[in-house]
Protein backbone atom coordinates (compact mmCIF):
# COMPACT_ATOMS: atom_id res chain seq x y z
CA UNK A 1 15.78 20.69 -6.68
CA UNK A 2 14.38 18.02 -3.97
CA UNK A 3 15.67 14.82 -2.81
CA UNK A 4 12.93 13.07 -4.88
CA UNK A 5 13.14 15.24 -7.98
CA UNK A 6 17.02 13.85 -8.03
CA UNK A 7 16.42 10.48 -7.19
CA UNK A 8 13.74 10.60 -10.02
CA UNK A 9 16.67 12.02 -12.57
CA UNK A 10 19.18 9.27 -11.41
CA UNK A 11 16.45 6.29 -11.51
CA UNK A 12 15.97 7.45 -15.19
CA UNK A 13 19.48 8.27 -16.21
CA UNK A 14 20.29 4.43 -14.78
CA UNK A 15 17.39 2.91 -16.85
CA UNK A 16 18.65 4.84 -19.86
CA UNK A 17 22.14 3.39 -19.27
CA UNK A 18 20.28 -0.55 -19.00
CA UNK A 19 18.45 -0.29 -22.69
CA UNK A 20 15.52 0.75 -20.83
CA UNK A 21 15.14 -1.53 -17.98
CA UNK A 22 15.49 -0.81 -14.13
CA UNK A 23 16.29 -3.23 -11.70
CA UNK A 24 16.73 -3.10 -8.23
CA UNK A 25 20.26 -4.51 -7.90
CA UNK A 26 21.29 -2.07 -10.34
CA UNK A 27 19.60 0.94 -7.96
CA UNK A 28 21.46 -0.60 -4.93
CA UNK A 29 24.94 -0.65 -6.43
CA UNK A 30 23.95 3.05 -7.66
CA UNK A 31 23.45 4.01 -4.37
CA UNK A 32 26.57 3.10 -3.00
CA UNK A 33 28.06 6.31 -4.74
CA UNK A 34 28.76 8.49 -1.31
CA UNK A 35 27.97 11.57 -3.69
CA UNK A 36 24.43 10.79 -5.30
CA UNK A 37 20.53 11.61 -4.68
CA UNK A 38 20.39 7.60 -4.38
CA UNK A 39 23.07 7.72 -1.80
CA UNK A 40 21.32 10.62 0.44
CA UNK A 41 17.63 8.95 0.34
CA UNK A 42 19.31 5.50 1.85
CA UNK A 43 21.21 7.28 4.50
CA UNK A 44 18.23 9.74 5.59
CA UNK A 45 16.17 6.23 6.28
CA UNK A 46 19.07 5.07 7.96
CA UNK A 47 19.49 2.10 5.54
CA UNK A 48 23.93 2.54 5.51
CA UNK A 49 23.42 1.30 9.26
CA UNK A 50 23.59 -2.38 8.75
CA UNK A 51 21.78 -2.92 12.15
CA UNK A 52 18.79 -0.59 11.26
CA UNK A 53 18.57 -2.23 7.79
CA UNK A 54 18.54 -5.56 9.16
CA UNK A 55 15.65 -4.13 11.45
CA UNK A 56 13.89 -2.68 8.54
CA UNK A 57 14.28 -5.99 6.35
CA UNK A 58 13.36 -8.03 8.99
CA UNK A 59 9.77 -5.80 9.81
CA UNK A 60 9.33 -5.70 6.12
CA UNK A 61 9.45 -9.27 5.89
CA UNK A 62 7.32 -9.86 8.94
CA UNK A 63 4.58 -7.59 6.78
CA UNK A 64 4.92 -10.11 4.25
CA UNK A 65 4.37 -12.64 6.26
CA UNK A 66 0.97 -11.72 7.40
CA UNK A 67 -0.44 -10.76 4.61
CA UNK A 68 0.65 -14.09 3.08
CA UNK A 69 -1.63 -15.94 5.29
CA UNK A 70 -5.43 -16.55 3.37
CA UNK A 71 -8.65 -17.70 5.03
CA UNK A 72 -9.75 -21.15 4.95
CA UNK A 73 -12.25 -21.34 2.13
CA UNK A 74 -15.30 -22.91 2.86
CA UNK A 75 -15.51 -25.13 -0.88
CA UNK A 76 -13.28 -24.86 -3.84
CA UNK A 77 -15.59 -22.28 -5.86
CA UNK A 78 -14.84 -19.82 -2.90
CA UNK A 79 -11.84 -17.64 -3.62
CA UNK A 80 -9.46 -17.42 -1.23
CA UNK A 81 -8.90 -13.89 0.69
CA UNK A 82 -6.52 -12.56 3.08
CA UNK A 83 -6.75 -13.31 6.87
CA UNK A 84 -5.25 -10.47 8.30
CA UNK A 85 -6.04 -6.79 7.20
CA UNK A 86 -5.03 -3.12 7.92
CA UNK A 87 -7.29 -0.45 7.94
CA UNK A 88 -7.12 3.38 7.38
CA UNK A 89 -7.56 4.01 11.26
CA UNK A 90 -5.18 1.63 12.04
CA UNK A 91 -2.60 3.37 10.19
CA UNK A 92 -2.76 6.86 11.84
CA UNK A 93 -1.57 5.00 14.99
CA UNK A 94 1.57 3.16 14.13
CA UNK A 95 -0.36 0.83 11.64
CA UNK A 96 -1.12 -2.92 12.56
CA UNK A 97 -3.23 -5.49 11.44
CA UNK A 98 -6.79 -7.31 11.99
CA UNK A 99 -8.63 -10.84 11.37
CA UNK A 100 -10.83 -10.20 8.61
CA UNK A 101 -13.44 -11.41 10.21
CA UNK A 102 -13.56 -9.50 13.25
CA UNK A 103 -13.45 -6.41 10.81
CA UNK A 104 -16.40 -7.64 9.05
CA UNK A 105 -18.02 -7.93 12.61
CA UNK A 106 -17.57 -4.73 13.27
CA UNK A 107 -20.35 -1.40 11.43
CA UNK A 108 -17.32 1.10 12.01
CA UNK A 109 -14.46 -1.37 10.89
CA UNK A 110 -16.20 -2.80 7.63
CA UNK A 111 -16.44 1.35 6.81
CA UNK A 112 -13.18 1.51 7.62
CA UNK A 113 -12.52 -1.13 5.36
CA UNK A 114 -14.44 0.28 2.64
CA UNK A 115 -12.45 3.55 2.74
CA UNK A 116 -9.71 1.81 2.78
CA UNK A 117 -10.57 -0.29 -0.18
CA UNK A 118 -11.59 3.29 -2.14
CA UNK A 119 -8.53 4.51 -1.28
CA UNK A 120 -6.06 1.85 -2.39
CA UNK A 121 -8.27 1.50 -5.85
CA UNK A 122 -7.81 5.45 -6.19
CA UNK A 123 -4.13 4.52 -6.35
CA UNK A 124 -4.68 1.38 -8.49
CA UNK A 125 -6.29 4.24 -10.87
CA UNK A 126 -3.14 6.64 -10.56
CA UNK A 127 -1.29 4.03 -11.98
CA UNK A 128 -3.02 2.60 -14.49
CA UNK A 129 -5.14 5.40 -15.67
CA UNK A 130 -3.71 5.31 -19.17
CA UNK A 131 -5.37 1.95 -20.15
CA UNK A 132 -8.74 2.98 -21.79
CA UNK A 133 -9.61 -0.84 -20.99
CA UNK A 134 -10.19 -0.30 -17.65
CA UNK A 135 -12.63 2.76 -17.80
CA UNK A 136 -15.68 0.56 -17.31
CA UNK A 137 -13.71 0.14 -13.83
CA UNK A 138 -12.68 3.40 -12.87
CA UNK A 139 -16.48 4.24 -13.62
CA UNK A 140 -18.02 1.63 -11.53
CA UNK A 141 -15.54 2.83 -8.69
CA UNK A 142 -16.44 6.60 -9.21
CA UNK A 143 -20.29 4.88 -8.56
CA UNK A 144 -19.13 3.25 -5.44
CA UNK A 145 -17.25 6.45 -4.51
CA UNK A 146 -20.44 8.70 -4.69
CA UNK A 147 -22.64 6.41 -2.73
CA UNK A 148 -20.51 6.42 0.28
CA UNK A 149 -20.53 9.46 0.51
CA UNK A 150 -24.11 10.44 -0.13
CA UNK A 151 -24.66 7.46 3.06
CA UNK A 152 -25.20 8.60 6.22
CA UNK A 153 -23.05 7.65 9.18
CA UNK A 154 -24.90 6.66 12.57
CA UNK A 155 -23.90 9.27 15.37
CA UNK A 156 -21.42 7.38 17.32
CA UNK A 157 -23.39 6.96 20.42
CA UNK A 158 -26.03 4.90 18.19
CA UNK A 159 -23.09 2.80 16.41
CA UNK A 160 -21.76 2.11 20.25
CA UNK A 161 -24.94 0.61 20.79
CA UNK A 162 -25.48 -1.72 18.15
């Protein structure tokens, strides 16, 4: 059996033992068992180290930070959105973030973007696939979905140009 088949059978055997409910204090505490699935996951990311899990808190938090920060709206019909974004490409390298605006600047970033967006709303359906209310959505996205890829991409010496 895997590490995350085991961690799966203790996160359900906890929530049994809570009336149903998981919380993450209640994982933690579980984990501190030296001889558990819980117990193995936290020491293969290194989080028994104190030193490395203040790191890892710490670079989690800064994450948090920036995507905490929104763009100025210009009145107050215009939603607010996120300054700072991160992009599929971006990720590949060691991950990072960009100024919305520059992205939108950019032919090859605002695709980027756009996969991106697919992507994350492919997991959005994953997870909430069950609710026949949201369908209409998952339909509309599917629409999206087949138009980018029936559109064709400039070669790269002609987006280079532009």
């Amino acid at each position: 059996m895997s590490l995350r088949s085991e961690v799966a059978d203790e996160l359900r055997a906890l929530r049994a033992a809570h009336e149903g409910f998981l919380r993450k204090e209640q994982v933690l505490e579980a984990a501190r068992v030296k001889d558990t699935a819980l117990w193995r996951d936290f020491d293969r990311r290194g989080l028994w180290d104190d030193t490395k899990a203040a790191e890892i808190a710490r670079l989690d938090y800064a994450r948090r930070i920036i995507v905490m920060v929104l763009l100025p709206a210009d009145d107050d019909k215009t939603p607010r959105v996120r300054e700072f974004t991160s992009v599929i490409r971006d990720r590949t390298t060691g991950g990072g973030f960009r100024a919305l605006p520059d992205v939108l600047a950019d032919e090859d970033l605002t695709a980027n973007l756009l996969l991106t967006a697919l992507m994350e709303l492919r997991a959005f359906r994953r997870k909430y696939d069950v609710l026949r209310e949201l369908a209409g959505v998952f339909e509309e996205v599917e629409k999206v979905e087949e138009t980018v890829k029936r559109k064709p991409r400039k070669p790269k010496e002609e987006r280079a140009s532009v």
